[in-house]
N, C-alpha and C. Protein backbone atom coordinates (compact mmCIF):
# COMPACT_ATOMS: atom_id res chain seq x y z
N UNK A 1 -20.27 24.59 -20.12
CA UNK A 1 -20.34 23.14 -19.97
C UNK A 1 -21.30 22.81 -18.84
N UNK A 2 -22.01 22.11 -19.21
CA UNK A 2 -23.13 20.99 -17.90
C UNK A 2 -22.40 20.98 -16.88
N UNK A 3 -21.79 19.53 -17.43
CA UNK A 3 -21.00 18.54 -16.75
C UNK A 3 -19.85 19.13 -16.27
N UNK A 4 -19.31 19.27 -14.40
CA UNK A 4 -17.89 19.58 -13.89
C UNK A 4 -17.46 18.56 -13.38
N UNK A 5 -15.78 18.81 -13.24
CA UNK A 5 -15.00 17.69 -12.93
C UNK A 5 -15.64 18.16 -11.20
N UNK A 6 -14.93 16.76 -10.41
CA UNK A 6 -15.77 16.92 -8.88
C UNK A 6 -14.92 17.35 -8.21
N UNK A 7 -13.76 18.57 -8.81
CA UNK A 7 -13.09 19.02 -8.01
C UNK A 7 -12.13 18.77 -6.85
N UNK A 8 -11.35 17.67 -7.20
CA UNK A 8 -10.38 17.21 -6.82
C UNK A 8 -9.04 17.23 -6.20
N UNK A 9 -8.91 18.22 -7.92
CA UNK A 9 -7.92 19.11 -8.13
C UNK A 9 -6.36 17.97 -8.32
N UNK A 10 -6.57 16.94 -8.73
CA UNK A 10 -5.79 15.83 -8.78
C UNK A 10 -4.41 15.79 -10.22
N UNK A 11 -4.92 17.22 -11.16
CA UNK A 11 -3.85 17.01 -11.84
C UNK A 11 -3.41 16.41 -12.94
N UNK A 12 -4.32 14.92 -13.06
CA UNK A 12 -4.19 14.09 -14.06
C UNK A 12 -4.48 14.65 -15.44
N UNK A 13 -5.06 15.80 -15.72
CA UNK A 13 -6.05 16.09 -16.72
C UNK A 13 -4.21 17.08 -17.54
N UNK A 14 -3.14 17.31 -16.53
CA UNK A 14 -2.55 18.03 -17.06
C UNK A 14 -2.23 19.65 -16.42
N UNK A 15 -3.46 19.90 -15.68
CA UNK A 15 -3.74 21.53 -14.96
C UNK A 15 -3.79 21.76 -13.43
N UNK A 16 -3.53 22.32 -12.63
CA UNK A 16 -3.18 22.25 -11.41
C UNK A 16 -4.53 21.78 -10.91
N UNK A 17 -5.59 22.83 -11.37
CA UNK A 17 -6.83 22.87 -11.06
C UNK A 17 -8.53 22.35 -11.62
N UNK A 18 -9.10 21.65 -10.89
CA UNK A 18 -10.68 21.88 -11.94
C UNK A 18 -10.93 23.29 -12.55
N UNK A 19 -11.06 24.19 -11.57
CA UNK A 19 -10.88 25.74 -12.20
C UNK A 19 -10.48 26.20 -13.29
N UNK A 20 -9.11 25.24 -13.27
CA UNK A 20 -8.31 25.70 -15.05
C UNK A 20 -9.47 25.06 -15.73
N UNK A 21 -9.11 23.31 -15.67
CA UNK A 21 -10.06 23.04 -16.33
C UNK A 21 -10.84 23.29 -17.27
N UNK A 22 -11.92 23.73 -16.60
CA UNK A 22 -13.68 24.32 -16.71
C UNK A 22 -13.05 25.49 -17.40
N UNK A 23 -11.89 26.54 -17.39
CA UNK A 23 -11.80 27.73 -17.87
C UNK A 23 -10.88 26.92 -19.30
N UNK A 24 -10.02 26.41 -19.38
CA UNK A 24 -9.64 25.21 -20.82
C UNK A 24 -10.88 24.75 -21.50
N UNK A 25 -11.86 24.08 -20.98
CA UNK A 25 -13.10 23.44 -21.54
C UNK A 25 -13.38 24.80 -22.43
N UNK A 26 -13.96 25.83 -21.66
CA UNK A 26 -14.63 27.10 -21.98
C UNK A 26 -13.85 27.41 -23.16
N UNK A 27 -12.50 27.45 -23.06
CA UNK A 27 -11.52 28.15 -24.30
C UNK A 27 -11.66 27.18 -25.54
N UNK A 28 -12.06 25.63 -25.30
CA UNK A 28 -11.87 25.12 -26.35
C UNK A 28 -10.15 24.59 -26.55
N UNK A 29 -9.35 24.21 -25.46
CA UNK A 29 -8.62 24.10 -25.34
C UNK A 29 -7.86 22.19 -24.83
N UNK A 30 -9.53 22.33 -23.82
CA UNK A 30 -9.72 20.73 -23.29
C UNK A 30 -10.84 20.31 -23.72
N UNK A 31 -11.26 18.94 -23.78
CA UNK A 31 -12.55 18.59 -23.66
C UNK A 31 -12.97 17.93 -22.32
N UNK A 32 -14.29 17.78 -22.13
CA UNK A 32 -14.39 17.01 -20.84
C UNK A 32 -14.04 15.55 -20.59
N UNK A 33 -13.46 14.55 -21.78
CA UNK A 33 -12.94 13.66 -21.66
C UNK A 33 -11.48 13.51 -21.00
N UNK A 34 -10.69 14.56 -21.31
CA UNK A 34 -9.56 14.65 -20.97
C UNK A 34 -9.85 14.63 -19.36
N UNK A 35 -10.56 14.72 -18.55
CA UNK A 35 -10.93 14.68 -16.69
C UNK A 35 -10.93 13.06 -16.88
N UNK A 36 -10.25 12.57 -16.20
CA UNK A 36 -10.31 10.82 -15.46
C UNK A 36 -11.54 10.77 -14.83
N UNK A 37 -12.15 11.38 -14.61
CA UNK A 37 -13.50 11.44 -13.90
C UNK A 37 -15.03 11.80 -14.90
N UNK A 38 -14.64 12.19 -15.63
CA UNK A 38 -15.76 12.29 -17.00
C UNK A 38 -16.50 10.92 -17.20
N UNK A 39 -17.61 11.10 -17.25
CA UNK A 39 -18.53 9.24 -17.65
C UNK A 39 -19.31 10.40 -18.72
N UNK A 40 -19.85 10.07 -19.40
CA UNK A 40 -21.13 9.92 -20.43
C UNK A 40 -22.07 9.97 -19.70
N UNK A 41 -22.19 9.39 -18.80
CA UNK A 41 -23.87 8.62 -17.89
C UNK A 41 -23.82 9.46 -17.21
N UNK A 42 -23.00 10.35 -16.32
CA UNK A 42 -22.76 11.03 -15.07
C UNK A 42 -22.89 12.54 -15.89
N UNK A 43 -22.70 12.61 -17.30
CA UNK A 43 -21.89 13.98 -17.52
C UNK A 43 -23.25 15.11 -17.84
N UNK A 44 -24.56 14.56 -17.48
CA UNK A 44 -25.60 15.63 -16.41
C UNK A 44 -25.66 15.89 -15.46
N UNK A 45 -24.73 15.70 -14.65
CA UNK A 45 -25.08 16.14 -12.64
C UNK A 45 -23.60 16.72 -12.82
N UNK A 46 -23.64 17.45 -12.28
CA UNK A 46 -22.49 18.07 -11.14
C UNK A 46 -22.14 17.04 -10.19
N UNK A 47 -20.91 16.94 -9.78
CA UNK A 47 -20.45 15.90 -8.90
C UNK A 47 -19.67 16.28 -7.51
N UNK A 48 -19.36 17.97 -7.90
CA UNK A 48 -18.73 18.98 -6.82
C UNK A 48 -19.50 19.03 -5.35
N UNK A 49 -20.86 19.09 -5.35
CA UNK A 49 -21.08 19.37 -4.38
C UNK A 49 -22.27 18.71 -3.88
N UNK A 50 -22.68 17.72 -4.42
CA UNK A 50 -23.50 16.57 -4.52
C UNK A 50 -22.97 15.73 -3.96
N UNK A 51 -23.69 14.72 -2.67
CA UNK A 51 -23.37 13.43 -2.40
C UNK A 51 -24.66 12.73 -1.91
N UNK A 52 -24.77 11.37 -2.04
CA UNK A 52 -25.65 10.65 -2.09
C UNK A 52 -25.77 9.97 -0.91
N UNK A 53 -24.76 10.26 0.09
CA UNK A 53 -25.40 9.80 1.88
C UNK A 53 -24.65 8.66 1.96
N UNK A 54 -24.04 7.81 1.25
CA UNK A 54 -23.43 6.50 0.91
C UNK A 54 -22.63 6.47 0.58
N UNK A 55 -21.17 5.43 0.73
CA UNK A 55 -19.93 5.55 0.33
C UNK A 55 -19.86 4.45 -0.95
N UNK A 56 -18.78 4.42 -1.20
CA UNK A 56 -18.55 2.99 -2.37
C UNK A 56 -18.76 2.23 -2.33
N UNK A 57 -18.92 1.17 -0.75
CA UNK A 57 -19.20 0.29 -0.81
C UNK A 57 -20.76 0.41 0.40
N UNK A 58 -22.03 1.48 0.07
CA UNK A 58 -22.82 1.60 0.45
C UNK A 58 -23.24 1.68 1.71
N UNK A 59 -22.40 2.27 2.78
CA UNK A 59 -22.15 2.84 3.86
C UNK A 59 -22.79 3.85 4.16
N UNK A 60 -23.50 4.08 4.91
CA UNK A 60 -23.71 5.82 4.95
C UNK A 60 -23.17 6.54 6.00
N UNK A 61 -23.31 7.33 5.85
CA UNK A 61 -22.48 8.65 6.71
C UNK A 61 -23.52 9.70 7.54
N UNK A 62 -23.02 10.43 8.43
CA UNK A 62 -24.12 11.72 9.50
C UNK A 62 -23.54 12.81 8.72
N UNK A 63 -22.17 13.28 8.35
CA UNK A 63 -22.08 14.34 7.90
C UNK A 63 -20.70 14.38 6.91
N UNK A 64 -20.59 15.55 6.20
CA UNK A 64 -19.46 15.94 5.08
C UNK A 64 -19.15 16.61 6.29
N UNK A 65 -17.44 16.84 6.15
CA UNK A 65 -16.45 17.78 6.64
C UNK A 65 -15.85 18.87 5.67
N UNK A 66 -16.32 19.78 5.11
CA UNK A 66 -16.32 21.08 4.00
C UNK A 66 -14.90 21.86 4.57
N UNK A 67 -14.52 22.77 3.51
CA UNK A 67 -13.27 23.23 4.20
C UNK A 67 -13.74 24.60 4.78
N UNK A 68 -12.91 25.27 5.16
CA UNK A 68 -13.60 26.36 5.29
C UNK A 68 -13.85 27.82 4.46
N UNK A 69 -14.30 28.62 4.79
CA UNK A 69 -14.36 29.44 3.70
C UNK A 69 -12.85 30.42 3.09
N UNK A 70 -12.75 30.34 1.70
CA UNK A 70 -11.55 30.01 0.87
C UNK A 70 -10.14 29.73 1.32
N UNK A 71 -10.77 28.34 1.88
CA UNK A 71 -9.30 27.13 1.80
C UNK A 71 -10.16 26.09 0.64
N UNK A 72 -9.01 25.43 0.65
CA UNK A 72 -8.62 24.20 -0.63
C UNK A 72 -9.31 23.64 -0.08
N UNK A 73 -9.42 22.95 1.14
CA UNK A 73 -9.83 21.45 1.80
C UNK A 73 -9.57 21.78 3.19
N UNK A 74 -10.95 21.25 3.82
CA UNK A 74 -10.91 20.98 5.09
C UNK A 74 -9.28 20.56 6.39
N UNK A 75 -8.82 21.36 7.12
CA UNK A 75 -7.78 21.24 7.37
C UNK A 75 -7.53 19.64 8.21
N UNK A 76 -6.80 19.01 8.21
CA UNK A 76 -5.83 17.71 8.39
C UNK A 76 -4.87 17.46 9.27
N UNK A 77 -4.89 16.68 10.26
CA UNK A 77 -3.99 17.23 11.07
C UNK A 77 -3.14 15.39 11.14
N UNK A 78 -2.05 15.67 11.06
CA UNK A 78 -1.40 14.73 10.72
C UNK A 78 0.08 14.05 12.10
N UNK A 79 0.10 13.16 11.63
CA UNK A 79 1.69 12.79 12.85
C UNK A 79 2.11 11.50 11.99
N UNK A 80 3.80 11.90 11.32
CA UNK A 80 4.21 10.99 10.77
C UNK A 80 4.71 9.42 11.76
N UNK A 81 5.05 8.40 10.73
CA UNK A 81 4.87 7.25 11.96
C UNK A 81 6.74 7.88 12.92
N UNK A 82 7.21 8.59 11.94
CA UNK A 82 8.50 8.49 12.51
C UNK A 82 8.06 10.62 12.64
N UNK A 83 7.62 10.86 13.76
CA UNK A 83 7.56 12.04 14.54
C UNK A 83 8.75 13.22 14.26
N UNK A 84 9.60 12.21 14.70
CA UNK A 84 11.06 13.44 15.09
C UNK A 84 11.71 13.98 13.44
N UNK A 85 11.14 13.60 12.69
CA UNK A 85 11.26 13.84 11.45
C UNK A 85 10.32 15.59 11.09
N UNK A 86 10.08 15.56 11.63
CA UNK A 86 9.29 17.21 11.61
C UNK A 86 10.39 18.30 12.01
N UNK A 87 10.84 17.68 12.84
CA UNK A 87 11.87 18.52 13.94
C UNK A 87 13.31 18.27 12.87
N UNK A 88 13.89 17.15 12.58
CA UNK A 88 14.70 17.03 12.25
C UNK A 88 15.10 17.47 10.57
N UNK A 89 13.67 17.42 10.13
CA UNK A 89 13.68 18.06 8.66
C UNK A 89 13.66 19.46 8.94
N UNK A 90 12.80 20.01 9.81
CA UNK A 90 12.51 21.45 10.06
C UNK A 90 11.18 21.85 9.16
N UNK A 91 10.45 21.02 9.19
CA UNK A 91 9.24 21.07 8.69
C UNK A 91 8.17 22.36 9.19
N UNK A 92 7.77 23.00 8.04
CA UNK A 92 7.12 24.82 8.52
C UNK A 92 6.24 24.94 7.58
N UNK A 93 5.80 25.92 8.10
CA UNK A 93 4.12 26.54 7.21
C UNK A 93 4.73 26.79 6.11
N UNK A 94 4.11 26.23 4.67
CA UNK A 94 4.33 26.48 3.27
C UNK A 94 4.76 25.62 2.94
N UNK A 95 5.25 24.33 3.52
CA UNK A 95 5.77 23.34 2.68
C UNK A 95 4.98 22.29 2.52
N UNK A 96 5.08 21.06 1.74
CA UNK A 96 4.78 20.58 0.61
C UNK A 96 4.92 19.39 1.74
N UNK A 97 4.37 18.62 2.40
CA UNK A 97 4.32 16.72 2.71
C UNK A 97 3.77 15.88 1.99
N UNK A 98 4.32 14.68 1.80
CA UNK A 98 3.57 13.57 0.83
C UNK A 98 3.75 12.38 1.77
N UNK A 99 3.11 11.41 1.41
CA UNK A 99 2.94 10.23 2.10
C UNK A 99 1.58 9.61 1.91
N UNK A 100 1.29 8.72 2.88
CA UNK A 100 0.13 7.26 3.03
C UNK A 100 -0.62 7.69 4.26
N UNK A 101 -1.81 8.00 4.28
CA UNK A 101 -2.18 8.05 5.70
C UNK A 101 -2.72 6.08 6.37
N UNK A 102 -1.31 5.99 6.08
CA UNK A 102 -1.73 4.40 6.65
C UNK A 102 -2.08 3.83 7.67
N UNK A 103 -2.30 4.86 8.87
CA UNK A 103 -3.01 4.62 9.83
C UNK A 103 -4.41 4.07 10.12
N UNK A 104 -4.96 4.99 9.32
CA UNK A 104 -5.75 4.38 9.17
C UNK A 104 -6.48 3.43 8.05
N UNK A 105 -5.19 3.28 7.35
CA UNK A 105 -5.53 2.18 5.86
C UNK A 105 -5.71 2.71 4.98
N UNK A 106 -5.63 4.04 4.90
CA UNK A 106 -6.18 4.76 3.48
C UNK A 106 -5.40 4.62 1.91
N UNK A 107 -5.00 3.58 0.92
CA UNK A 107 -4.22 3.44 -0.12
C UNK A 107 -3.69 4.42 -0.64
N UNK A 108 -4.40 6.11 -0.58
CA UNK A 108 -4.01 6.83 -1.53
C UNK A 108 -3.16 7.70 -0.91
N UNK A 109 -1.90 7.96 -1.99
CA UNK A 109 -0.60 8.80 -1.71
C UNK A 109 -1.59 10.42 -1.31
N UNK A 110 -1.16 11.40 -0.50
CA UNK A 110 -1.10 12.69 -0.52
C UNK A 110 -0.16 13.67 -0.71
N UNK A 111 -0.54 14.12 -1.53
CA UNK A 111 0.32 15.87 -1.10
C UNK A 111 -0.54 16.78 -0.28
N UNK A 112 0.25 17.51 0.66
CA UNK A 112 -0.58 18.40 2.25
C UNK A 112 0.24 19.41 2.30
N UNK A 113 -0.29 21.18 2.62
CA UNK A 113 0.64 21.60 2.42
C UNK A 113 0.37 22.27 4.16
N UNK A 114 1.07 22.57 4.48
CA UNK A 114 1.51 22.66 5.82
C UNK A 114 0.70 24.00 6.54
N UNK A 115 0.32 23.87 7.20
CA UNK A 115 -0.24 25.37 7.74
C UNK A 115 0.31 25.73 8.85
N UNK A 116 0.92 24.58 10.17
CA UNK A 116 1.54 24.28 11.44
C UNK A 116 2.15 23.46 11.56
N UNK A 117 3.02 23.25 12.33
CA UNK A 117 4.36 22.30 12.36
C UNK A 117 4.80 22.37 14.00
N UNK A 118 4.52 21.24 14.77
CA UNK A 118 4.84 21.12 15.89
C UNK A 118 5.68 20.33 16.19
N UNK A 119 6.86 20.77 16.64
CA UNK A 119 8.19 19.62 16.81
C UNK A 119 8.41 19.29 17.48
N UNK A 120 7.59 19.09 18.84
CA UNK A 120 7.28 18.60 19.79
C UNK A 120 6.59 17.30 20.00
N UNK A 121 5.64 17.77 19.34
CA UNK A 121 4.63 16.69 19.04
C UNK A 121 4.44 15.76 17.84
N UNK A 122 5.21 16.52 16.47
CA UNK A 122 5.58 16.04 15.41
C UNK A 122 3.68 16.18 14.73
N UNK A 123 2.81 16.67 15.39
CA UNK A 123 1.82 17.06 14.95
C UNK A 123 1.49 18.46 13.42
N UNK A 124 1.41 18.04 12.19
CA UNK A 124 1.25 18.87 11.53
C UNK A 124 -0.43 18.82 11.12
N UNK A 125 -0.39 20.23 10.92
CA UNK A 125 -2.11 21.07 10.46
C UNK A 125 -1.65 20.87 9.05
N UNK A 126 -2.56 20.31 8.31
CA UNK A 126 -2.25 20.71 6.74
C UNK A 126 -3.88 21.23 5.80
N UNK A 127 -3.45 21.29 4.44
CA UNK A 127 -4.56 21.26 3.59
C UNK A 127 -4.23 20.13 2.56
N UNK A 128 -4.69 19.28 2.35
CA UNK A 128 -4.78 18.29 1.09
C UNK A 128 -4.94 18.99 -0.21
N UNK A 129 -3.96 18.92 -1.20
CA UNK A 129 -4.17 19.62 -2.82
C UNK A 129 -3.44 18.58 -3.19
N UNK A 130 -4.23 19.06 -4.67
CA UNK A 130 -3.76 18.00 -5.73
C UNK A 130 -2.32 17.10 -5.66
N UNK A 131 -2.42 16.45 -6.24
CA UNK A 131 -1.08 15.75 -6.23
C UNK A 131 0.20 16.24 -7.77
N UNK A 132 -0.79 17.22 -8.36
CA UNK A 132 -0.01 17.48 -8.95
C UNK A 132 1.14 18.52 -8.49
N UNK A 133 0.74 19.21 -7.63
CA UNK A 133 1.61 19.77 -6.75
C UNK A 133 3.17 19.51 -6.10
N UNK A 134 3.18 18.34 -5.30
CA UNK A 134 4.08 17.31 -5.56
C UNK A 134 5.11 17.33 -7.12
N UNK A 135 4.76 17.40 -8.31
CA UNK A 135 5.61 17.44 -9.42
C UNK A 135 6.40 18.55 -9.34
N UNK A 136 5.78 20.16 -8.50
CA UNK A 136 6.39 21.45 -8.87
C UNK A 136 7.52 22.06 -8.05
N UNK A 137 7.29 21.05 -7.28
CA UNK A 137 8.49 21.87 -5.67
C UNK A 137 8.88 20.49 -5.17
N UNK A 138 10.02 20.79 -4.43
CA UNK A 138 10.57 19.68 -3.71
C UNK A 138 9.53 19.68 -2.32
N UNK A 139 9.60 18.29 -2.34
CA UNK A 139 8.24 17.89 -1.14
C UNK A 139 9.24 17.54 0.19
N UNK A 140 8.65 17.02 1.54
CA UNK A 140 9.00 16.03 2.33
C UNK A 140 8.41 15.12 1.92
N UNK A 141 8.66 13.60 1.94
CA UNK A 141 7.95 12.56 1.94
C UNK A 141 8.30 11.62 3.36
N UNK A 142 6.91 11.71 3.67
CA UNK A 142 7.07 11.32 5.18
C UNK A 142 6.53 9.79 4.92
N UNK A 143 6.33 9.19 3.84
CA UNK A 143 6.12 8.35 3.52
C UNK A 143 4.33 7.57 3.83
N UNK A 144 4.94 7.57 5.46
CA UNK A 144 3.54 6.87 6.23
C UNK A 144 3.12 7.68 7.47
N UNK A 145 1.87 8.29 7.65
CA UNK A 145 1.40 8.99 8.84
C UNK A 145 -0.12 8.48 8.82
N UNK A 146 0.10 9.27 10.40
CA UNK A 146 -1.11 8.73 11.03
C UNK A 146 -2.61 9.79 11.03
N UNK A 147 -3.58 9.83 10.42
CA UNK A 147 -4.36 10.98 10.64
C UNK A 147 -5.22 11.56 11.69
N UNK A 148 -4.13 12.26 12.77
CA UNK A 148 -4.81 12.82 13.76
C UNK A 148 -6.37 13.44 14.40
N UNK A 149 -6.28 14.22 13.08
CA UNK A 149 -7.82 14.93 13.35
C UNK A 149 -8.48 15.64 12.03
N UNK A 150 -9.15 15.99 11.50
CA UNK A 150 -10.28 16.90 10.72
C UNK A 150 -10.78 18.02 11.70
N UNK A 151 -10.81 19.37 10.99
CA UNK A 151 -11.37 20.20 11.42
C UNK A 151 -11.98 21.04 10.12
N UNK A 152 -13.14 21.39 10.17
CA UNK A 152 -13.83 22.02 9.10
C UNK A 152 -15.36 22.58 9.08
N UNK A 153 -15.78 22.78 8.06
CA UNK A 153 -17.53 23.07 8.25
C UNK A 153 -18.29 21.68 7.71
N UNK A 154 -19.28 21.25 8.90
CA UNK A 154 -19.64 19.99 8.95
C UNK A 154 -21.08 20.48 7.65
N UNK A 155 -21.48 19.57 7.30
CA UNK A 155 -22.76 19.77 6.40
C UNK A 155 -23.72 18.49 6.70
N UNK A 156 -24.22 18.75 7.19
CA UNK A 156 -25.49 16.76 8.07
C UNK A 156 -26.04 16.40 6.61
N UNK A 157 -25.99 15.12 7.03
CA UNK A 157 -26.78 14.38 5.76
C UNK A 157 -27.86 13.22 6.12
N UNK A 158 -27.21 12.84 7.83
CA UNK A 158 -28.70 12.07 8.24
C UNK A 158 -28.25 12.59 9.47
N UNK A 159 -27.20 12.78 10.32
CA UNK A 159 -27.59 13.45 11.22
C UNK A 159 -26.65 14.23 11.60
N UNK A 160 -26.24 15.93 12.28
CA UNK A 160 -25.41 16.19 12.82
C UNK A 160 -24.44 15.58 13.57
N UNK A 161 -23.10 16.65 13.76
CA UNK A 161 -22.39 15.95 14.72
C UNK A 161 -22.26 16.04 16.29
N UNK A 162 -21.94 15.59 16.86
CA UNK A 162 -22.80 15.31 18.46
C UNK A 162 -21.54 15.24 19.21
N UNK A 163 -21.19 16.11 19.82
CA UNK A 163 -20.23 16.22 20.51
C UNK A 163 -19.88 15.10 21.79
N UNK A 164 -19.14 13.78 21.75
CA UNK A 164 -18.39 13.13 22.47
C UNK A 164 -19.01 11.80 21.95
N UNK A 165 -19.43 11.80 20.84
CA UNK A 165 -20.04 10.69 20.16
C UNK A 165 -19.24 10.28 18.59
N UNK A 166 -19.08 8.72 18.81
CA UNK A 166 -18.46 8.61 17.41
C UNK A 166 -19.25 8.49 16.54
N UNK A 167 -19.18 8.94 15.10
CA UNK A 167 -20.04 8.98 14.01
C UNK A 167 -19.25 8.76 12.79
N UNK A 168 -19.63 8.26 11.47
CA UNK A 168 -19.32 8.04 10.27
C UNK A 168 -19.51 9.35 10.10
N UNK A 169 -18.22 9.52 8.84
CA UNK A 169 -18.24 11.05 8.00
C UNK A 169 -17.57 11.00 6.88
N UNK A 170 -17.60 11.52 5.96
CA UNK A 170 -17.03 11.94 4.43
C UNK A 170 -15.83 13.41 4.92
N UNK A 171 -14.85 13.01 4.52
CA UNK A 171 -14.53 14.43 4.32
C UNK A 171 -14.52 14.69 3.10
N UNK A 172 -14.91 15.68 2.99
CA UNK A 172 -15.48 16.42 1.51
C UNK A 172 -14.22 16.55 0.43
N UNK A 173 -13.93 16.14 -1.08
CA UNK A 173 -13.61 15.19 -2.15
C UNK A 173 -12.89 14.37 -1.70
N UNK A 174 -13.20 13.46 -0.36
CA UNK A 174 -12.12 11.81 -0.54
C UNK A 174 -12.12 11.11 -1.85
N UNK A 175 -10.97 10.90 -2.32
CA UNK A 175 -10.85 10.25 -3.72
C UNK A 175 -11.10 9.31 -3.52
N UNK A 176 -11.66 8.24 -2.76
CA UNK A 176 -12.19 7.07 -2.96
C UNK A 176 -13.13 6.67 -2.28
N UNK A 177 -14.03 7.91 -1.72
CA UNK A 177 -15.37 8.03 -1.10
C UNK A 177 -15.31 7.24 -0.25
N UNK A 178 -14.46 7.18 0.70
CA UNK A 178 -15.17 5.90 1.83
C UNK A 178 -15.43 6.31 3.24
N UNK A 179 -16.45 6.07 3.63
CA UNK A 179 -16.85 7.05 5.11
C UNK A 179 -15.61 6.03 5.91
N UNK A 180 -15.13 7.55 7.01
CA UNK A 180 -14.35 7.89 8.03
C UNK A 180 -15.10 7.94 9.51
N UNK A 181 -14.80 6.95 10.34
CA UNK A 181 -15.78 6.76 11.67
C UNK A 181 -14.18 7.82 12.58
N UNK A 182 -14.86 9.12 13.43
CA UNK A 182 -14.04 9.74 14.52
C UNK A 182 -14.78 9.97 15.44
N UNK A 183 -14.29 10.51 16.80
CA UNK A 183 -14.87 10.89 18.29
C UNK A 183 -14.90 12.37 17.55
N UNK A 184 -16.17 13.06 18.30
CA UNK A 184 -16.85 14.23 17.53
C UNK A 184 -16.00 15.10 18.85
N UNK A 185 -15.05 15.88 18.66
CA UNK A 185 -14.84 16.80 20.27
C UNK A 185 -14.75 17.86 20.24
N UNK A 186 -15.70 18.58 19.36
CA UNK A 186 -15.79 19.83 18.86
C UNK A 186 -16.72 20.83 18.36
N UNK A 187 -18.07 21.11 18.33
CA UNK A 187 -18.81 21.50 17.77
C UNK A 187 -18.93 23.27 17.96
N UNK A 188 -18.82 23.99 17.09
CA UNK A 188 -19.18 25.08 17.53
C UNK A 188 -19.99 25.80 16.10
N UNK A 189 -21.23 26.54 16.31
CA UNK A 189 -21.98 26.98 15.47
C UNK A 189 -21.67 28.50 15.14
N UNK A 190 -20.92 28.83 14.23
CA UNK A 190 -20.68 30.06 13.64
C UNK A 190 -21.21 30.82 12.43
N UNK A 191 -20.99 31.95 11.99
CA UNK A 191 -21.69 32.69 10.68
C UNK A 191 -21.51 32.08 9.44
N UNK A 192 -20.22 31.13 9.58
CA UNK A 192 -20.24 30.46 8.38
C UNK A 192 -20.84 28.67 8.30
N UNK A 193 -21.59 28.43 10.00
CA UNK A 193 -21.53 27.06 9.31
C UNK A 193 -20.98 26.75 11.08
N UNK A 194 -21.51 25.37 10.52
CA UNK A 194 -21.81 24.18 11.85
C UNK A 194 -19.69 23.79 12.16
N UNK A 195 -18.62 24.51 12.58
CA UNK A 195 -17.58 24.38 13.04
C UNK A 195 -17.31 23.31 13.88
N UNK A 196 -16.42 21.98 13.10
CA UNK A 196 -16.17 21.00 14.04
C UNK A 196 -15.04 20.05 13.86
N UNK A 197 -14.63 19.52 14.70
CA UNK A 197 -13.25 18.61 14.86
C UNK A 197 -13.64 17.81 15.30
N UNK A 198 -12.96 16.72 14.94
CA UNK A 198 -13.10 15.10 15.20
C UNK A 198 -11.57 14.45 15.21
N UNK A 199 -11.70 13.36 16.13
CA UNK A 199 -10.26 12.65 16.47
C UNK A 199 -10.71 11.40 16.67
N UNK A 200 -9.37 10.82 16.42
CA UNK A 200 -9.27 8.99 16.32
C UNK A 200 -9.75 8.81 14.90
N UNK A 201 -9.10 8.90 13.77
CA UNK A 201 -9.95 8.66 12.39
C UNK A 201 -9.59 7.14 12.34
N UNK A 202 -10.97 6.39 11.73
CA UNK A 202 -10.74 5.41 11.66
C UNK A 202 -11.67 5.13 10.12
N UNK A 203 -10.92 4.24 9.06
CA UNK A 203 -11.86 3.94 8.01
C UNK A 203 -11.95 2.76 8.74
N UNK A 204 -13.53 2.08 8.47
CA UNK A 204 -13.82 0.82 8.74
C UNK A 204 -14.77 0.20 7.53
């Protein structure tokens, strides 16, 4: 097939994964209509790893936040509005959170799956996956949190990130593309890639 789903991994199509997907397509099992994300007009480009510098509502951005090399998604660092709920659920690496990152306004529900759990701080590290995920295991639903920080491999698109400077950014598949303005407090250049964290997320 040309045309891939943009890797989402959102579920709707029925399969945990784009991966299945593309390997269903291949079998003759799916077609590419069955992806919520399939156009006709679009279904020559790749959409995975392509972006056009601009958000939905024509914004542009300095850089993508990529995950790192084989994770799902750029890691997430989260604090529900009600904290002591980490501690009091007993919230730990491997489990399943859902909620609103309504802190900073973002509409769309997540599933995050936990990598760190601080019950102190009520600060969790996660990875963002599909939401079909959520259907297979019992989740927490923390309902509403706040999104602490991004940490990942940055990719520039008009300009790097600049350590103690705020900048517009994508984190790499936001389902509703809209650049993310954070304080850059992190840069470090490694074998895999421009390494960086950002805090205070703000959509504007």
């Amino acid at each position: 097939m040309t045309w891939e789903p943009p890797g989402k991994d959102c579920g709707a199509c029925g399969l945990p994964t784009c991966s299945d997907f593309i390997a269903a397509v291949r079998k003759k099992k799916k077609i590419n209509g069955d992806c919520t994300f399939f156009s006709e007009v679009r279904a020559d480009r790749k959409t995975e790893t392509t972006y056009a510098g601009t958000d939905v509502t024509g914004v542009t951005y300095d850089f993508i936040i990529r995950a790192f090399p084989g994770e799902p998604s750029a890691r997430k660092f989260i604090v529900p509005f009600r904290a002591d709920l980490v501690e009091r659920w007993e919230i730990k690496k491997g489990d399943l959170v859902t909620g609103r990152p309504a802190g900073p306004g973002c509409p769309i529900y997540h599933a995050l799956r936990v990598l760190s759990a601080n019950p102190v701080t009520g600060v969790l590290e996660c990875h963002t996956v599909g939401p079909l995920e959520a259907r297979k295991e019992k989740t927490h639903d923390v309902q509403a949190y706040h999104v602490h920080a991004f940490e990942g491999i940055a990719e520039t698109v008009l300009r790097p990130p600049t350590l103690g400077l705020r900048q517009r950014f994508l984190p790499g598949y936001c389902m509703i593309n809209l650049a993310h303005t954070a304080l850059v407090n992190m840069v470090l250049r490694k074998k895999d890639g421009l390494h960086v964290r950002v805090e205070d997320i703000r959509i504007l």
